[in-house]
Protein backbone atom coordinates (compact mmCIF):
# COMPACT_ATOMS: atom_id res chain seq x y z
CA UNK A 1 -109.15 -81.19 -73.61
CA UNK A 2 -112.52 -79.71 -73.96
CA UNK A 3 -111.82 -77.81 -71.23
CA UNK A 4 -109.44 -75.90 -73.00
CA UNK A 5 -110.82 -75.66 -76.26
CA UNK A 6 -114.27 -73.88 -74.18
CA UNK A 7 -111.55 -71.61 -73.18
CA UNK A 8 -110.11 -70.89 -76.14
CA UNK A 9 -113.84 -70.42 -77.62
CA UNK A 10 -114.44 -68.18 -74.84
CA UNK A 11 -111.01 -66.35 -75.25
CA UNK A 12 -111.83 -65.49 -78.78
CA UNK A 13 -115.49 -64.31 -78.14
CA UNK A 14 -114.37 -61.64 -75.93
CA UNK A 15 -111.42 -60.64 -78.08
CA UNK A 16 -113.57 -59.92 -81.17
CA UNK A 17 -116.82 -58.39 -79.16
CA UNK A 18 -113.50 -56.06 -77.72
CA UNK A 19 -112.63 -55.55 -81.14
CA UNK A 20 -116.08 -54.64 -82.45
CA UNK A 21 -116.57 -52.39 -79.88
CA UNK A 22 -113.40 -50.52 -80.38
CA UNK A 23 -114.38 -50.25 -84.43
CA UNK A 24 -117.93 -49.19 -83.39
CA UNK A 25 -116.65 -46.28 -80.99
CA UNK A 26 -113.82 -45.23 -84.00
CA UNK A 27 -116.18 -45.15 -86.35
CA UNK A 28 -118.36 -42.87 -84.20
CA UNK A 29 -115.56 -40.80 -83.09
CA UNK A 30 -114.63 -40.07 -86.77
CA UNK A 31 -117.99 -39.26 -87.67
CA UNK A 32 -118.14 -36.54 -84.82
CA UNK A 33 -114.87 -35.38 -86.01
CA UNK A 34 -116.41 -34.89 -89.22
CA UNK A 35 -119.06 -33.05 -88.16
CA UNK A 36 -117.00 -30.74 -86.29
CA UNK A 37 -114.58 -29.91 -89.20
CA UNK A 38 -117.78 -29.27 -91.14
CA UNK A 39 -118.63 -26.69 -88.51
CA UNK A 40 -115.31 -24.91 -88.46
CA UNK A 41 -115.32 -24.51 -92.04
CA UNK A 42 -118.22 -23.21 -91.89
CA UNK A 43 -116.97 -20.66 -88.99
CA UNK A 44 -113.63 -19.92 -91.24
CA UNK A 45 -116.18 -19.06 -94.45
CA UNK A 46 -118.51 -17.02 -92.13
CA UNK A 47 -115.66 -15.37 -90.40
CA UNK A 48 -114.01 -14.30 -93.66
CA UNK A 49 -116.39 -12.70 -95.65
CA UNK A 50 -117.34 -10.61 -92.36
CA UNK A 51 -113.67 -9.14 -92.50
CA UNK A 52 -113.93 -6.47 -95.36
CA UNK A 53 -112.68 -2.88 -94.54
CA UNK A 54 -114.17 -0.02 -92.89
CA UNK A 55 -114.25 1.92 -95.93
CA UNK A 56 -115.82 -0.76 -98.16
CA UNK A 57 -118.45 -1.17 -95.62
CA UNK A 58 -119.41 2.50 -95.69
CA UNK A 59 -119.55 2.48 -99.31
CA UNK A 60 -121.71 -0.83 -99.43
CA UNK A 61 -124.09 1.22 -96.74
CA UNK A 62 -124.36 3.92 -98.57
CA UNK A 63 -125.31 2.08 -102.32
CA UNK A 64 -127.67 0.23 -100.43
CA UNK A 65 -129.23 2.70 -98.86
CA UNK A 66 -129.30 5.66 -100.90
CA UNK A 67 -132.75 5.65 -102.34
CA UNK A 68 -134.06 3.91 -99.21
CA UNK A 69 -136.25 1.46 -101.51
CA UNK A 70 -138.69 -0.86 -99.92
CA UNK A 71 -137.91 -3.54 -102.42
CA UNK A 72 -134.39 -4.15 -101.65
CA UNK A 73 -135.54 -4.87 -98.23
CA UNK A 74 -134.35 -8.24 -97.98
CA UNK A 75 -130.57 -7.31 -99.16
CA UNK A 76 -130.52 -4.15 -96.95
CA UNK A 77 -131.38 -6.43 -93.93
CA UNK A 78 -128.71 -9.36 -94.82
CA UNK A 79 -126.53 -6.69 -95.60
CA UNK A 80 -126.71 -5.05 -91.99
CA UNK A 81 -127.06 -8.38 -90.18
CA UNK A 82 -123.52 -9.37 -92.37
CA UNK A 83 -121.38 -6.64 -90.68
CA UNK A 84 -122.99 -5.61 -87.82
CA UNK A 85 -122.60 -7.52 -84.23
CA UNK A 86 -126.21 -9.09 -83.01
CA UNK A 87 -125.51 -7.06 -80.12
CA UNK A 88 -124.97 -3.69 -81.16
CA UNK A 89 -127.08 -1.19 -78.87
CA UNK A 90 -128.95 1.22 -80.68
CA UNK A 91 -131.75 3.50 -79.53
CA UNK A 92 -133.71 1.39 -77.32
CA UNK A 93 -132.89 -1.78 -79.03
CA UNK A 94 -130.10 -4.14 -80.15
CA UNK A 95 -128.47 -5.37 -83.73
CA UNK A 96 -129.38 -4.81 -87.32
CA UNK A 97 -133.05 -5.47 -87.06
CA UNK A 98 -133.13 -2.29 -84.55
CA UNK A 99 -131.27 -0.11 -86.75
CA UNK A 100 -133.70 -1.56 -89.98
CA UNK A 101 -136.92 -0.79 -87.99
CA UNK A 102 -135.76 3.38 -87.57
């Protein structure tokens, strides 16, 4: 009789570590999921504000840089580094901080 209710003890132990394990791994796999939709939506808002037309980026190139003033600096930069690839090749150099140096 106390053979069996050792077992049973023992039986039980193992079936709720097994289930504790299996809600400690869920949980972790939904927080990783989380974190990974975070990162997408992030991609999807990056991606989309990248995708404005040819013609609107001219225009925003030229209003920014018309008067060439030092103090809009900072914009002129985020504005090149916003629609240009990181690996554009200019003259002896690559991306917007190239093209901002000449």
């Amino acid at each position: 009789m106390q053979r069996r209710l050792k077992n049973r003890r023992e039986n039980q132990r193992r079936y709720r570590k097994k289930q504790d394990e299996f809600t400690t791994n869920l949980e972790r796999h939904i927080q990783q999921l989380r974190d990974e939709i975070k990162k997408l939506q992030q991609h999807v808002r990056r991606c989309s504000t990248v995708n404005i037309g040819v013609w609107n980026v001219a225009l925003e190139y030229y209003v920014r840089f018309r008067g060439l003033n030092t103090q809009d600096a900072c914009s002129q930069l985020e504005f090149l580094r916003a629609t240009m690839a990181p690996d554009v090749v200019l003259s002896g150099g690559f991306g917007p901080y190239e093209l901002a140096k000449s």
